[in-house]
C-alpha atoms as a PDB file:
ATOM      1  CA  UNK A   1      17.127  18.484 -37.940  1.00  0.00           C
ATOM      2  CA  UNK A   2      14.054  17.504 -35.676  1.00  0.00           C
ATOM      3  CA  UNK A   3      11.280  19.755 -37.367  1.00  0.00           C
ATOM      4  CA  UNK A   4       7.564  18.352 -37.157  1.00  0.00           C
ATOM      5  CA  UNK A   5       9.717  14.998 -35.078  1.00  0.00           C
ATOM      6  CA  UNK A   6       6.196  13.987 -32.280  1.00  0.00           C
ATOM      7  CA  UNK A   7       7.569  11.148 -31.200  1.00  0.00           C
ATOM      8  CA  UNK A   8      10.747   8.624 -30.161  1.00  0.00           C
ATOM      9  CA  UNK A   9      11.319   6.123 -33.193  1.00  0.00           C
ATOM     10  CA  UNK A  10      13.357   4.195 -30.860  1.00  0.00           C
ATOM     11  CA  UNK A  11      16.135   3.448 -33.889  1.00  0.00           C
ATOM     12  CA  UNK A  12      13.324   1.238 -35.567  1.00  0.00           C
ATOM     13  CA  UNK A  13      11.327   1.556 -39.060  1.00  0.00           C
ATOM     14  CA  UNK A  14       7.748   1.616 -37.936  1.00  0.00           C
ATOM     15  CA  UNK A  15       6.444  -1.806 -38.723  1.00  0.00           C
ATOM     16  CA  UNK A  16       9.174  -2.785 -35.718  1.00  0.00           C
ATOM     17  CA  UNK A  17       7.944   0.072 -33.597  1.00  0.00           C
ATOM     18  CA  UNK A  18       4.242  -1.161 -34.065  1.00  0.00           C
ATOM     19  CA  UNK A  19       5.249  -4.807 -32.869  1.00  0.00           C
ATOM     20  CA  UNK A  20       7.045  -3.841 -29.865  1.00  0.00           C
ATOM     21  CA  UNK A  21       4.814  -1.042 -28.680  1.00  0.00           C
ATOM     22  CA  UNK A  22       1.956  -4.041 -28.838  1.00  0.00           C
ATOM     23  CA  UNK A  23       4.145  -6.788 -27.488  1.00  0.00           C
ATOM     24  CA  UNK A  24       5.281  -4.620 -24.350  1.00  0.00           C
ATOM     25  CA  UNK A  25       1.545  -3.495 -24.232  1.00  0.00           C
ATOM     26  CA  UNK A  26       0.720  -7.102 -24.006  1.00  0.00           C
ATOM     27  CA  UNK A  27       3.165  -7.648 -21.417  1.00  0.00           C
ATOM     28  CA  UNK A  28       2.189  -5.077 -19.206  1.00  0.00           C
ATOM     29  CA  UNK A  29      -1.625  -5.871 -19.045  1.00  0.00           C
ATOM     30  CA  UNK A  30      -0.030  -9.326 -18.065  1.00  0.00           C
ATOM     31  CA  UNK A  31       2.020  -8.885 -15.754  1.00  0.00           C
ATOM     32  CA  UNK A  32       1.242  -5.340 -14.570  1.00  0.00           C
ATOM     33  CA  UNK A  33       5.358  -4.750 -14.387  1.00  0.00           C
ATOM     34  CA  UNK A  34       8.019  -5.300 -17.011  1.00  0.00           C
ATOM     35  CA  UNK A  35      11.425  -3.495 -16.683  1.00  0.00           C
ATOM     36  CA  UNK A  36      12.523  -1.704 -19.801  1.00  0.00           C
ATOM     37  CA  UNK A  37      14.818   1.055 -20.792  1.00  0.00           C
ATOM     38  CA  UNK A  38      13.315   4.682 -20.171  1.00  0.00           C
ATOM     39  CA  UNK A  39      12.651   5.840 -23.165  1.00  0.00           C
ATOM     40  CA  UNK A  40      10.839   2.852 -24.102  1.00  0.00           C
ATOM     41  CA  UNK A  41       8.724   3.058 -20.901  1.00  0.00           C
ATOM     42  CA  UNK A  42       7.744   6.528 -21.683  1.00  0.00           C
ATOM     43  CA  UNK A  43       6.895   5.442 -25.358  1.00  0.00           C
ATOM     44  CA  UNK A  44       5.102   2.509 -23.986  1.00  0.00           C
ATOM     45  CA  UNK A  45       2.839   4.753 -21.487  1.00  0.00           C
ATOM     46  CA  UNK A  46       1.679   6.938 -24.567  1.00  0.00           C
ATOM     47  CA  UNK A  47       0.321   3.854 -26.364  1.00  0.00           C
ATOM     48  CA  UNK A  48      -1.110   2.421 -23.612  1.00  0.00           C
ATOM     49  CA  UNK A  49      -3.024   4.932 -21.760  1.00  0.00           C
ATOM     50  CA  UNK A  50      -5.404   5.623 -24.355  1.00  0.00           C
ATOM     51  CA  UNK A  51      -6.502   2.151 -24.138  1.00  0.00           C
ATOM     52  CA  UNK A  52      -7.191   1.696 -20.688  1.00  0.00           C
ATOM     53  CA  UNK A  53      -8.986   5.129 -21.587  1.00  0.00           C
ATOM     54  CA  UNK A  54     -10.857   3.526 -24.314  1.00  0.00           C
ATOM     55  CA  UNK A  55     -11.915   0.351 -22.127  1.00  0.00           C
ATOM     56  CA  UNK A  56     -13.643   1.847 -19.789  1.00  0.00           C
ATOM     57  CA  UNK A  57     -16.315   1.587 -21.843  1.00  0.00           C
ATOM     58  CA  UNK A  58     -16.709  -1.769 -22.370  1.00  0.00           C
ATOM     59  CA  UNK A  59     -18.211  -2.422 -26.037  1.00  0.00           C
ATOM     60  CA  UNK A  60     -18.025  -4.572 -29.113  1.00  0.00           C
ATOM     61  CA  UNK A  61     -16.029  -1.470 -30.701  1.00  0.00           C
ATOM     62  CA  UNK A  62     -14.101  -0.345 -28.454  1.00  0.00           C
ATOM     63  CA  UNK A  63     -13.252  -3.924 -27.960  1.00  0.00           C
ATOM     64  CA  UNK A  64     -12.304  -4.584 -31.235  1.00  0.00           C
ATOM     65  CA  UNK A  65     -10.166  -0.806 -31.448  1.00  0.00           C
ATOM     66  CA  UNK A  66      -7.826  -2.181 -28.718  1.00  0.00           C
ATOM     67  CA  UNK A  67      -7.621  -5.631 -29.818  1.00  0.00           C
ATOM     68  CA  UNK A  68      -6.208  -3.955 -33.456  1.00  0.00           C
ATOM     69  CA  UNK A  69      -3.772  -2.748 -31.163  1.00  0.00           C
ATOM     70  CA  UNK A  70      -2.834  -5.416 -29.104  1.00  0.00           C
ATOM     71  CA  UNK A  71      -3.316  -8.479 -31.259  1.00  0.00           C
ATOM     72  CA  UNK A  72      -3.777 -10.796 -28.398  1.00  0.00           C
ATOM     73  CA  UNK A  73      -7.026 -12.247 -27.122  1.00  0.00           C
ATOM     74  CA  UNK A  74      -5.807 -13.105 -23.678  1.00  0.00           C
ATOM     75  CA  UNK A  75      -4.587  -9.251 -22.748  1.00  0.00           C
ATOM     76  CA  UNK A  76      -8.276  -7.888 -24.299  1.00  0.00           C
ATOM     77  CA  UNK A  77     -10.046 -10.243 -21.472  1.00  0.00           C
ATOM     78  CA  UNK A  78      -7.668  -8.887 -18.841  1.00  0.00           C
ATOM     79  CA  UNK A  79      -7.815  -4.955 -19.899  1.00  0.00           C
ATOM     80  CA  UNK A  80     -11.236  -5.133 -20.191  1.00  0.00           C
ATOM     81  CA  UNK A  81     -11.772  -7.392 -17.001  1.00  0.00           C
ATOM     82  CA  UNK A  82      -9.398  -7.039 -13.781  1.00  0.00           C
ATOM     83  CA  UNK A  83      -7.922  -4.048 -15.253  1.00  0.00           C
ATOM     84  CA  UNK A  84     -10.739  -2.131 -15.259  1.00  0.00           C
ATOM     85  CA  UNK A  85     -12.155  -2.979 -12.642  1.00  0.00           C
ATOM     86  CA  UNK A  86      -9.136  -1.446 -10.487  1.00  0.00           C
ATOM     87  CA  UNK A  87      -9.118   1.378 -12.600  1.00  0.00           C
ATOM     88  CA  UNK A  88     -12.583   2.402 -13.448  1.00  0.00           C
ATOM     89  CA  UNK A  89     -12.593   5.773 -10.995  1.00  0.00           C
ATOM     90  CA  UNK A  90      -9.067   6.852 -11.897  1.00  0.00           C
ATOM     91  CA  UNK A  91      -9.569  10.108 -14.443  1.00  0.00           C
ATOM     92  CA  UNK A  92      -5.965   9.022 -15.806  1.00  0.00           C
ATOM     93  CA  UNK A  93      -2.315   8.219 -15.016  1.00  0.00           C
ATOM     94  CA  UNK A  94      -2.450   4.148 -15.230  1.00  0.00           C
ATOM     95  CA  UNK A  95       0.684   3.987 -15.306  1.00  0.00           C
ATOM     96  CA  UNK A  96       4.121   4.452 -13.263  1.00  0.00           C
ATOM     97  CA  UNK A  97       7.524   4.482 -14.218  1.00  0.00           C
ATOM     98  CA  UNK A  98      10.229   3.550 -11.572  1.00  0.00           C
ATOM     99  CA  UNK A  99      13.733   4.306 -12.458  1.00  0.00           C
ATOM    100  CA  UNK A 100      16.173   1.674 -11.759  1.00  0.00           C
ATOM    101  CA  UNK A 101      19.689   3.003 -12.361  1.00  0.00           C
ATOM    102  CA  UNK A 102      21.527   2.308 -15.492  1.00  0.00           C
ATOM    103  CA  UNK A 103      22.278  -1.236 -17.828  1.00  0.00           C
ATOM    104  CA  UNK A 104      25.958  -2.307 -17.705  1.00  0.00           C
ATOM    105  CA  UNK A 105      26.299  -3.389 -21.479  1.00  0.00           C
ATOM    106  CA  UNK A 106      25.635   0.137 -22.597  1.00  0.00           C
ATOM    107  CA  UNK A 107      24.484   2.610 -19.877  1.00  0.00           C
ATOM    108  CA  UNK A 108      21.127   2.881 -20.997  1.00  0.00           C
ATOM    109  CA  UNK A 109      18.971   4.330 -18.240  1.00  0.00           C
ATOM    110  CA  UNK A 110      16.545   1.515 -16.590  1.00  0.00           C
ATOM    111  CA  UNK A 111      12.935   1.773 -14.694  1.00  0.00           C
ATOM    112  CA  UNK A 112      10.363  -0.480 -14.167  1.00  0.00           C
ATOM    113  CA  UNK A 113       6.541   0.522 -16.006  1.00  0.00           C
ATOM    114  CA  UNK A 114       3.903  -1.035 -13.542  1.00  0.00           C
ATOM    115  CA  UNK A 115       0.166  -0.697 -13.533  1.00  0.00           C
ATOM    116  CA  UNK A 116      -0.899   2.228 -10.648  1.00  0.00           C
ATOM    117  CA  UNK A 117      -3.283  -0.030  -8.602  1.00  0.00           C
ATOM    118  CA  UNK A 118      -1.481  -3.634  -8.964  1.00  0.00           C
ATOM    119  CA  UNK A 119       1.829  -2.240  -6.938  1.00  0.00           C
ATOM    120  CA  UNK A 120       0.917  -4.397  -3.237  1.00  0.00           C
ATOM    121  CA  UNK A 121       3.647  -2.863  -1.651  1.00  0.00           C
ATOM    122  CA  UNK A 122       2.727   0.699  -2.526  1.00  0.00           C
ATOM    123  CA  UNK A 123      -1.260   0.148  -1.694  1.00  0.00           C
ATOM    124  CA  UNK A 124       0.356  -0.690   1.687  1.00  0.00           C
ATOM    125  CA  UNK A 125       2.520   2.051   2.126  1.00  0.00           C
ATOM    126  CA  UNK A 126      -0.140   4.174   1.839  1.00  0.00           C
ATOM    127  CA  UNK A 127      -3.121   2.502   3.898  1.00  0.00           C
ATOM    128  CA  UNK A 128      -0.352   3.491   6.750  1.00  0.00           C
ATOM    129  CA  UNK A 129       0.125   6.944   6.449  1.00  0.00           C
ATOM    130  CA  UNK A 130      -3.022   7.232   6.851  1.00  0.00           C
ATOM    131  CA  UNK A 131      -3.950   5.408   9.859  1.00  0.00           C
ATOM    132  CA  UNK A 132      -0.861   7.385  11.623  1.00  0.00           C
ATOM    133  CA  UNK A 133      -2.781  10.827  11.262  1.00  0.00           C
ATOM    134  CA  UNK A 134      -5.690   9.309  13.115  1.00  0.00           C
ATOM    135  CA  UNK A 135      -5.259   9.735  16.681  1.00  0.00           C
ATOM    136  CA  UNK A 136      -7.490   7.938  18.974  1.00  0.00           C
ATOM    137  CA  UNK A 137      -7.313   7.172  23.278  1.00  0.00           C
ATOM    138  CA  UNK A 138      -8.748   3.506  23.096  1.00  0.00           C
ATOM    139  CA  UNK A 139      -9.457   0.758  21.307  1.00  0.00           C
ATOM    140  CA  UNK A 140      -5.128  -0.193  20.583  1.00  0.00           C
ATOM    141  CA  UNK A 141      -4.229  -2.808  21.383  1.00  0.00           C
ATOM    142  CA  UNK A 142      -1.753  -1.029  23.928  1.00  0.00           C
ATOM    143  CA  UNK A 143      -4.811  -0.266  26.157  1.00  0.00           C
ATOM    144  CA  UNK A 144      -5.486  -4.198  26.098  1.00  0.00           C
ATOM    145  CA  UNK A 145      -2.052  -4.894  27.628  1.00  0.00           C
ATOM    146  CA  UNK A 146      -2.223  -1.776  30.072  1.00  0.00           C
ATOM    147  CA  UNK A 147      -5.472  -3.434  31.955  1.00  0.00           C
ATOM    148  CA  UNK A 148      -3.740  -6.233  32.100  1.00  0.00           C
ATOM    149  CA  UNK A 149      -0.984  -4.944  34.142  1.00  0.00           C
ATOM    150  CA  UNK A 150      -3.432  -2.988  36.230  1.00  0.00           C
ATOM    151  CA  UNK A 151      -4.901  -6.385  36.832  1.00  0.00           C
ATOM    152  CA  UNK A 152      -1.844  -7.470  37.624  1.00  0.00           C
ATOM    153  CA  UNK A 153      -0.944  -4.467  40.007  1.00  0.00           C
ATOM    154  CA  UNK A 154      -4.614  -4.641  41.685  1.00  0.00           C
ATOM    155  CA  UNK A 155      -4.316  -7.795  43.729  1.00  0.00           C
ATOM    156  CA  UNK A 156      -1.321  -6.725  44.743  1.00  0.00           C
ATOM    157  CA  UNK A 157      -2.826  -3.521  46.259  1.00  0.00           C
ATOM    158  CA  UNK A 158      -5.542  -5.556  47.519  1.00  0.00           C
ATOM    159  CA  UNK A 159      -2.957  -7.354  50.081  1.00  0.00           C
ATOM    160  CA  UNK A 160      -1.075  -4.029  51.211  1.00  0.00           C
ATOM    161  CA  UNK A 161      -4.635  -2.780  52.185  1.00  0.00           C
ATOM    162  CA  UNK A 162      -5.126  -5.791  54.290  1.00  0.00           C
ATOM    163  CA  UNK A 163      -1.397  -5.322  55.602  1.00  0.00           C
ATOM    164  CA  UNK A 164      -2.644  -2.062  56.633  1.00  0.00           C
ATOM    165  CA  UNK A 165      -5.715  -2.601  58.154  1.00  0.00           C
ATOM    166  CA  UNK A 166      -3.404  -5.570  60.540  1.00  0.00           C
ATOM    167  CA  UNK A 167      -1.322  -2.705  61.730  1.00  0.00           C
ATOM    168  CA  UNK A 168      -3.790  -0.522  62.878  1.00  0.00           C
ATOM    169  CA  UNK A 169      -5.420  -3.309  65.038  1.00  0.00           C
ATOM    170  CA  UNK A 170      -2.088  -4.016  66.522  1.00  0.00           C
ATOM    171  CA  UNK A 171      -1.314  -0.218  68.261  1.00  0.00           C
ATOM    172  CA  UNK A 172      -5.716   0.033  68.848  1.00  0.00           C
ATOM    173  CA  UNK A 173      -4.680  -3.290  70.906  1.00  0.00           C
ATOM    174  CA  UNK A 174      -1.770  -1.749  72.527  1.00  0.00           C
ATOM    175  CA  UNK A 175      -3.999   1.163  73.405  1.00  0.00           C
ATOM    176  CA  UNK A 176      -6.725  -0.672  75.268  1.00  0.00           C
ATOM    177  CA  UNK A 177      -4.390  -2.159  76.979  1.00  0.00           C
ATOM    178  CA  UNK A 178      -2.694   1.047  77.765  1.00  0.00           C
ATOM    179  CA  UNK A 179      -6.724   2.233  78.255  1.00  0.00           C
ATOM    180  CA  UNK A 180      -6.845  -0.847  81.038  1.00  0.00           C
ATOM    181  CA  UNK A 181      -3.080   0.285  82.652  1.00  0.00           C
ATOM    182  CA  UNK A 182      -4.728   3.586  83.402  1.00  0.00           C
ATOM    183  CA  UNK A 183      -7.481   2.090  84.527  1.00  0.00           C
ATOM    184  CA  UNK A 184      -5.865   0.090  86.979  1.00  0.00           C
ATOM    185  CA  UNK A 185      -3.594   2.703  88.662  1.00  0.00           C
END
């Protein structure tokens, strides 16, 4: 029976749970991506969350609360430093899990827990969407290019004018002398 059962054990007693919760914890603040199975990801984001939660407020306690957690010095400087700072606005939801298909040795289901704001590609992504709603006549750098090809097309319009204005003088010339032929008869 599962009566009163909160949480995943993960197959482990709970001095091994402890360890790997903090080591993956570790990890993540590190490298803002690990790849893990799911159900440790989803583990992993209810340990962590509360402690990017609790550094937000950067003091000697809360300090000392997340490094009982995460027993390394190294990830406390980073969650309390770049972390943070990327973070500080965000009400919640540091995390994202990214499922990646399933392993071959068992068929345990795959993803990828990453940091929200660290995820480059993502940031990028969006910044696009964005700019595609926008809809403006000038300043693209198609306008650029367009004068230049009206440049382009101008001189050329500037010699068919000239063209033009020989043609005319050629029939005025036939008609004064046409002007003189009647003159003379």
């Amino acid at each position: 029976m599962r009566h009163g059962k909160k949480f995943n054990h993960l197959g482990r007693k709970a001095a091994h749970r402890k360890a790997m919760l903090s080591n993956m914890a570790t990890s993540l603040i590190l490298h803002k991506r690990i790849s893990t199975t799911l159900a440790k990801a989803k583990e992993l984001k209810k340990y962590l969350e509360p402690l990017v939660t609790r550094a937000k407020e950067d003091t000697t306690h809360n300090r000392r609360m997340a490094f009982a957690y995460l027993k390394n010095k190294e990830a406390i400087i980073e969650l309390f430093g770049e972390v943070i700072s990327k973070v500080a606005t965000r009400p919640g939801g540091y995390t994202r899990i990214i499922k990646t298909g399933f392993r071959l040795g068992d068929n345990a289901e795959m993803c990828i827990i990453e940091l929200v704001d660290f995820n480059e590609l993502m940031l990028k992504d969006a910044q696009p969407a964005k700019k595609t709603t926008r809809r403006s006549r000038r300043g693209t750098g198609k306008a650029a290019g367009a004068e230049d090809t009206a440049a382009a097309v101008a001189p050329a319009k500037e010699e068919a004018p000239a063209k033009d204005a020989e043609e005319p003088k050629a029939p005025e010339a036939s008609a004064d002398s046409a002007e003189e032929e009647t003159d003379n008869k």
